[in-house]
PDB file of N, CA and C in Angstrom:
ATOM      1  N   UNK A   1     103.332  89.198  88.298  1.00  0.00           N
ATOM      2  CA  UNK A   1     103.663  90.604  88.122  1.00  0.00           C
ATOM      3  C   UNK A   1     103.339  91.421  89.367  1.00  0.00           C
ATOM      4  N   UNK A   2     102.127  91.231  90.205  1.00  0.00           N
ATOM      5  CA  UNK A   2     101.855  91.721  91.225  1.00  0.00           C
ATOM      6  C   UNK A   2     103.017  91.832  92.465  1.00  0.00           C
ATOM      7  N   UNK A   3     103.932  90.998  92.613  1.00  0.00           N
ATOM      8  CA  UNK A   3     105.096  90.605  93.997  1.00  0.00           C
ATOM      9  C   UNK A   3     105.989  91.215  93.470  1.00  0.00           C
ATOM     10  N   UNK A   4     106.058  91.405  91.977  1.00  0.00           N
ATOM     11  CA  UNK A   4     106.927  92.092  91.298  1.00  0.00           C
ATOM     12  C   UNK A   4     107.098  93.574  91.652  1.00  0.00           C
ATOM     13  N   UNK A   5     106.434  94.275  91.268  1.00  0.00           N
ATOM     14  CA  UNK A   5     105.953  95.173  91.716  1.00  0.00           C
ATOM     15  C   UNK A   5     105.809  96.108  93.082  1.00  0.00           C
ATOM     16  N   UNK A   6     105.902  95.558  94.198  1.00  0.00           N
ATOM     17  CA  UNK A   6     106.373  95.386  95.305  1.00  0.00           C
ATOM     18  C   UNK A   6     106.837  94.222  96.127  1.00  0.00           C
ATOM     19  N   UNK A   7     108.095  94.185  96.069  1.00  0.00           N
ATOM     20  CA  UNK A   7     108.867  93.056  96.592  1.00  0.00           C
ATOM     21  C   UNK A   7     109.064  93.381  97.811  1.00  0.00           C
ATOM     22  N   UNK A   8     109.002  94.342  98.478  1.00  0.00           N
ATOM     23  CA  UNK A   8     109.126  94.145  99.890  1.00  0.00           C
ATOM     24  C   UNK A   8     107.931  94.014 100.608  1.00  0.00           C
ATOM     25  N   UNK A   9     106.674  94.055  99.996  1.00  0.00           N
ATOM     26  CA  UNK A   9     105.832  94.176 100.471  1.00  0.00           C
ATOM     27  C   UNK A   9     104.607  92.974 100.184  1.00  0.00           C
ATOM     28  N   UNK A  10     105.149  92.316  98.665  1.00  0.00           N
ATOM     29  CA  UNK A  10     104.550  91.408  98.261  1.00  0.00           C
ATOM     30  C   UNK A  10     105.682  89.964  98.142  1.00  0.00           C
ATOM     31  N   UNK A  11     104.861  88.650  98.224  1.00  0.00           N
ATOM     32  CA  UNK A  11     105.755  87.648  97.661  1.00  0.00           C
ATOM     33  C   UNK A  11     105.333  86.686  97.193  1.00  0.00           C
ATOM     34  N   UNK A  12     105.792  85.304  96.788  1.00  0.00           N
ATOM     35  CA  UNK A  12     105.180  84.514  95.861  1.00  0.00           C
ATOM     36  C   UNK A  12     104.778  83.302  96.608  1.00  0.00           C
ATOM     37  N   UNK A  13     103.856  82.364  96.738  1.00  0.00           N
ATOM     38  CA  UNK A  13     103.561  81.484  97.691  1.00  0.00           C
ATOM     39  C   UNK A  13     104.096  80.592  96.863  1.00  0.00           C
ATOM     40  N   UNK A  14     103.977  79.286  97.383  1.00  0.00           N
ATOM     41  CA  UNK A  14     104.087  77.760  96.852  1.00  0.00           C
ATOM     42  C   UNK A  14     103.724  77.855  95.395  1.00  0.00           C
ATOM     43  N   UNK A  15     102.151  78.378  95.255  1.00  0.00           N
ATOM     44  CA  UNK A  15     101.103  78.103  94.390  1.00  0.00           C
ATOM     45  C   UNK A  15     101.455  79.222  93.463  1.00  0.00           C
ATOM     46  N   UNK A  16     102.614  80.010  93.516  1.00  0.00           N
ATOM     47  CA  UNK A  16     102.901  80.845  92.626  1.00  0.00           C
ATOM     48  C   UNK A  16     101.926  82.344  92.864  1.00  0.00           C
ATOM     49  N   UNK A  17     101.229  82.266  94.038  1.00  0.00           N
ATOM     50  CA  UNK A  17      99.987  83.528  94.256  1.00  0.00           C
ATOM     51  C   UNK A  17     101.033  84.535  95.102  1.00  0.00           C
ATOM     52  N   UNK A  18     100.573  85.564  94.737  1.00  0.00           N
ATOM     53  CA  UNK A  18     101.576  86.631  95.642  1.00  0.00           C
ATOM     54  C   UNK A  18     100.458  86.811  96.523  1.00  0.00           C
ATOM     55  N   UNK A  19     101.271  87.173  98.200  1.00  0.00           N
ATOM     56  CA  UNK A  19     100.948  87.407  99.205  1.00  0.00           C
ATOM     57  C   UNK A  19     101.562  88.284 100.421  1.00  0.00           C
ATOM     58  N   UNK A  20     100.900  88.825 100.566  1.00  0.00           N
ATOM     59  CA  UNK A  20     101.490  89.860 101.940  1.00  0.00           C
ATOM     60  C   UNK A  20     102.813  89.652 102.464  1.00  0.00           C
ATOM     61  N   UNK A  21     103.806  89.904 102.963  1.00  0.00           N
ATOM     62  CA  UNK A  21     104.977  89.821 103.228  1.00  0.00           C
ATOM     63  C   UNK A  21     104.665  89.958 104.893  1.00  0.00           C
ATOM     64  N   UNK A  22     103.924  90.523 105.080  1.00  0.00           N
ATOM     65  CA  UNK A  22     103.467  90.941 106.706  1.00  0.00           C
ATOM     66  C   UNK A  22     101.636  91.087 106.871  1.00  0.00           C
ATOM     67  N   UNK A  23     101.395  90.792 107.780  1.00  0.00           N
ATOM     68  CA  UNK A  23      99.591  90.842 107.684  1.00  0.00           C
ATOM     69  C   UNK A  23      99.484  92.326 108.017  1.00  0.00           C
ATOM     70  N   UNK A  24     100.201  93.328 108.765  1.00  0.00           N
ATOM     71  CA  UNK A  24     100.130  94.970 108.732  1.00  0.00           C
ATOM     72  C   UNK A  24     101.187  95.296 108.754  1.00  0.00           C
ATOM     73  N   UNK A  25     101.410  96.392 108.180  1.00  0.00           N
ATOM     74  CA  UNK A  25     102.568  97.386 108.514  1.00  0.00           C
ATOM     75  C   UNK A  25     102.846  97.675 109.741  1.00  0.00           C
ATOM     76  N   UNK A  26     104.164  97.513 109.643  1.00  0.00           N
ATOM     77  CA  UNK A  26     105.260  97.356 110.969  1.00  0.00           C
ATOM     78  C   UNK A  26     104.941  99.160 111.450  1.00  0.00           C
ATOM     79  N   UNK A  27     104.269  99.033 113.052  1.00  0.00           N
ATOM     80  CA  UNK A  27     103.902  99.989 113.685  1.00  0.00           C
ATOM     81  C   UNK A  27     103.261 101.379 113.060  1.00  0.00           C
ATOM     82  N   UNK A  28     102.047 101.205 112.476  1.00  0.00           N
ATOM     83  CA  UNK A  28     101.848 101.940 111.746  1.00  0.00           C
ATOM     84  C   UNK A  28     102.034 102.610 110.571  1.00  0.00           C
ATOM     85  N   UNK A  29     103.274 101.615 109.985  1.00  0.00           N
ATOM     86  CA  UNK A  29     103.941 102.413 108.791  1.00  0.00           C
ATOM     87  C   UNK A  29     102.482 102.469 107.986  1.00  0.00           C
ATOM     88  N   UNK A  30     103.277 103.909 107.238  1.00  0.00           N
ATOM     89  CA  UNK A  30     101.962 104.237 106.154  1.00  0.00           C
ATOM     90  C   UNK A  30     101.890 103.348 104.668  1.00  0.00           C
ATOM     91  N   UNK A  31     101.310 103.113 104.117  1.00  0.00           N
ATOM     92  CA  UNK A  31     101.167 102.412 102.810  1.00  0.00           C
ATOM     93  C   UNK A  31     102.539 103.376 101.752  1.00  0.00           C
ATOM     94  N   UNK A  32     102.609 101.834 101.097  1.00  0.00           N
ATOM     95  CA  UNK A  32     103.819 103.084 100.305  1.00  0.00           C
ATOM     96  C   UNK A  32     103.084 102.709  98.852  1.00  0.00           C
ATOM     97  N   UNK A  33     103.217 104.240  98.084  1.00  0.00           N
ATOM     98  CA  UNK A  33     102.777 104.196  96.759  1.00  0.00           C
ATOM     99  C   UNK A  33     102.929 103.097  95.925  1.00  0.00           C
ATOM    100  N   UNK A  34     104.086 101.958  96.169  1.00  0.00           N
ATOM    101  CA  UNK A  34     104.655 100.437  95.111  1.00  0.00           C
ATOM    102  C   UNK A  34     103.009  99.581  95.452  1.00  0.00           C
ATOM    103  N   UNK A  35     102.861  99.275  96.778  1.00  0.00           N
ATOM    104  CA  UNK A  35     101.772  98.218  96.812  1.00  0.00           C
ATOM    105  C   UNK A  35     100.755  98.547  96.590  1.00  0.00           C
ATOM    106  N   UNK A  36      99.956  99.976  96.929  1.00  0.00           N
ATOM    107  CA  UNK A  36      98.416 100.375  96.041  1.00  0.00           C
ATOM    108  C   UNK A  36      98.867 100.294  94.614  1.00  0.00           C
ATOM    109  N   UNK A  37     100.030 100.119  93.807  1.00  0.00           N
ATOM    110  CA  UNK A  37     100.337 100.470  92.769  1.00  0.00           C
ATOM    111  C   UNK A  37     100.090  99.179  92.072  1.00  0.00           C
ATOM    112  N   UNK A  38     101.567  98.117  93.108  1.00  0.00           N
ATOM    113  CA  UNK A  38     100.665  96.472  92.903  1.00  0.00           C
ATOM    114  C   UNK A  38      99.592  96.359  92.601  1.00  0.00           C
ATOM    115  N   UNK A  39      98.720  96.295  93.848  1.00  0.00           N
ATOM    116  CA  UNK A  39      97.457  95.917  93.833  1.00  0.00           C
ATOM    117  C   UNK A  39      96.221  96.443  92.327  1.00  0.00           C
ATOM    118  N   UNK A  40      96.590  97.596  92.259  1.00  0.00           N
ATOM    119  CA  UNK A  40      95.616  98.205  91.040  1.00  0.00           C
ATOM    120  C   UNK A  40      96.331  97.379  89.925  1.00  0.00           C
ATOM    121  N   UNK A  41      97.768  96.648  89.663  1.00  0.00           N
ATOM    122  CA  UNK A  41      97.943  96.137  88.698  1.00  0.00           C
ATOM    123  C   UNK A  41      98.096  95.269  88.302  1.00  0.00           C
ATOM    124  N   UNK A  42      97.212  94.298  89.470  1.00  0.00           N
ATOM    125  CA  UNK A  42      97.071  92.504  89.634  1.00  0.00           C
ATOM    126  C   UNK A  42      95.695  92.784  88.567  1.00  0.00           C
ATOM    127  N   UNK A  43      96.408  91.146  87.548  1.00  0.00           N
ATOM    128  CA  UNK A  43      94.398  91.139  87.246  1.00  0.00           C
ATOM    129  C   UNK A  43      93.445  90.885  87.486  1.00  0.00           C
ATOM    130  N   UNK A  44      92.315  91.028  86.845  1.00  0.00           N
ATOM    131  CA  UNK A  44      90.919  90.442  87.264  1.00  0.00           C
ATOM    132  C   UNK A  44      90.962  90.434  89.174  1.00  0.00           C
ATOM    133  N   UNK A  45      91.527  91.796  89.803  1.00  0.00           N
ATOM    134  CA  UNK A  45      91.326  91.900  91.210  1.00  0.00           C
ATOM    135  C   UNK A  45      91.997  91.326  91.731  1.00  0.00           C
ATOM    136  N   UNK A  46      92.764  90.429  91.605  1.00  0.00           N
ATOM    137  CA  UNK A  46      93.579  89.482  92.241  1.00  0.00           C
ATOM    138  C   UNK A  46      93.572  89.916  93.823  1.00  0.00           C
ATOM    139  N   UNK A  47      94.425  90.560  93.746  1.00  0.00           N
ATOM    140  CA  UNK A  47      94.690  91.584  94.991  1.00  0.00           C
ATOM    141  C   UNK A  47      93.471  92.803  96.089  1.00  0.00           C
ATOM    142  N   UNK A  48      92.985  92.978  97.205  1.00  0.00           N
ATOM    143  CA  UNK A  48      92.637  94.229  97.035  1.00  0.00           C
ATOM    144  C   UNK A  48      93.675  94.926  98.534  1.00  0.00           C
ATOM    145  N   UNK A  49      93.490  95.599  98.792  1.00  0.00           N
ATOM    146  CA  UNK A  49      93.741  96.592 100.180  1.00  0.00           C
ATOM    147  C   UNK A  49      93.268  97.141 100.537  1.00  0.00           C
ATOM    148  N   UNK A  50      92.665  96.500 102.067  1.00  0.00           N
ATOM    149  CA  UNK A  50      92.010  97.703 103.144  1.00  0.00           C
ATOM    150  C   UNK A  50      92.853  97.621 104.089  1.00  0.00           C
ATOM    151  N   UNK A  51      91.952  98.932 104.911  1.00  0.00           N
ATOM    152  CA  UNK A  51      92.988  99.394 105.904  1.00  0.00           C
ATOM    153  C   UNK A  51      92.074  98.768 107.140  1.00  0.00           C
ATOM    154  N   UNK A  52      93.824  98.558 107.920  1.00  0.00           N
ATOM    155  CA  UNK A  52      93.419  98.063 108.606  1.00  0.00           C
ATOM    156  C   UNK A  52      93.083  98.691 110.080  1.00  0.00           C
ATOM    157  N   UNK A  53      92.788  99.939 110.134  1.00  0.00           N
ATOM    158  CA  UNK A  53      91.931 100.764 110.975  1.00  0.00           C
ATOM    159  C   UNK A  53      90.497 100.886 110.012  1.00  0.00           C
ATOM    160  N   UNK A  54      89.452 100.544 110.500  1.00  0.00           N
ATOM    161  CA  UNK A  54      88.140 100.922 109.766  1.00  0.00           C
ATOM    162  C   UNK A  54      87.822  99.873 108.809  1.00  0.00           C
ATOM    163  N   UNK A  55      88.946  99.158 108.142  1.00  0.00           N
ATOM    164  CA  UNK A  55      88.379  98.046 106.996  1.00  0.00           C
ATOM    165  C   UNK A  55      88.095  98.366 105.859  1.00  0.00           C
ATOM    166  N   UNK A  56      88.025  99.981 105.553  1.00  0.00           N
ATOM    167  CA  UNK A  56      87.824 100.318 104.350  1.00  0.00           C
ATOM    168  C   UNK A  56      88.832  99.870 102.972  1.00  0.00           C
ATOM    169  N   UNK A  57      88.369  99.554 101.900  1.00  0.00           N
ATOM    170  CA  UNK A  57      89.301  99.378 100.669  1.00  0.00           C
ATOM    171  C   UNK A  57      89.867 100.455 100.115  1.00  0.00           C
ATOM    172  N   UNK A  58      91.141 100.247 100.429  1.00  0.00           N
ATOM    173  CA  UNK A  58      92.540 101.279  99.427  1.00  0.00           C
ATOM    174  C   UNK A  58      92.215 100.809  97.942  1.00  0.00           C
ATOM    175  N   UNK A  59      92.704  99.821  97.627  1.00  0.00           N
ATOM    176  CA  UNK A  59      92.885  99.554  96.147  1.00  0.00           C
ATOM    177  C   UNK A  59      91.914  97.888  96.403  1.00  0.00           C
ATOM    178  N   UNK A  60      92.069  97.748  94.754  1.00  0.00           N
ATOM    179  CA  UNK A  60      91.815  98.738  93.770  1.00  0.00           C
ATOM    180  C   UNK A  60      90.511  99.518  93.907  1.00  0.00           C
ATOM    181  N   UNK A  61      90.355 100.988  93.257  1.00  0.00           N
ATOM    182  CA  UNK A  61      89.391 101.506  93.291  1.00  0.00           C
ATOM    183  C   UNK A  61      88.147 101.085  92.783  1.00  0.00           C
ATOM    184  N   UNK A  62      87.239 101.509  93.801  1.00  0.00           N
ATOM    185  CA  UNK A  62      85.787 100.974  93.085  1.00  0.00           C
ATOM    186  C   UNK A  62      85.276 101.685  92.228  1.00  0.00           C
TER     187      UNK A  62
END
């Protein structure tokens, strides 16, 4: 459900695990509302997002 959710941004590995489509956004693009949206709606954490200036965690919230 998570790759679902954002398909351009998420996808499905071998092992059926969704994974990054890109390791950062193409020249700074900003986060788009679908993948923090993903991420908060993977279970048990599956997923998280930090940024990758500073390292801090986007999603899911602590």
């Amino acid at each position: 459900m998570c790759a679902l959710s954002a398909p351009g941004s998420l996808a499905l590995d071998a092992d059926g695990r969704a994974r990054p489509v890109a390791e950062y956004a193409d020249a700074g693009a900003e986060l788009t509302d679908g993948l923090a949206e993903a991420v908060e709606y993977c279970p048990v954490e599956a997923l998280a997002l930090h940024s990758a200036r500073g390292g801090y965690r986007i999603a899911p919230a602590e």
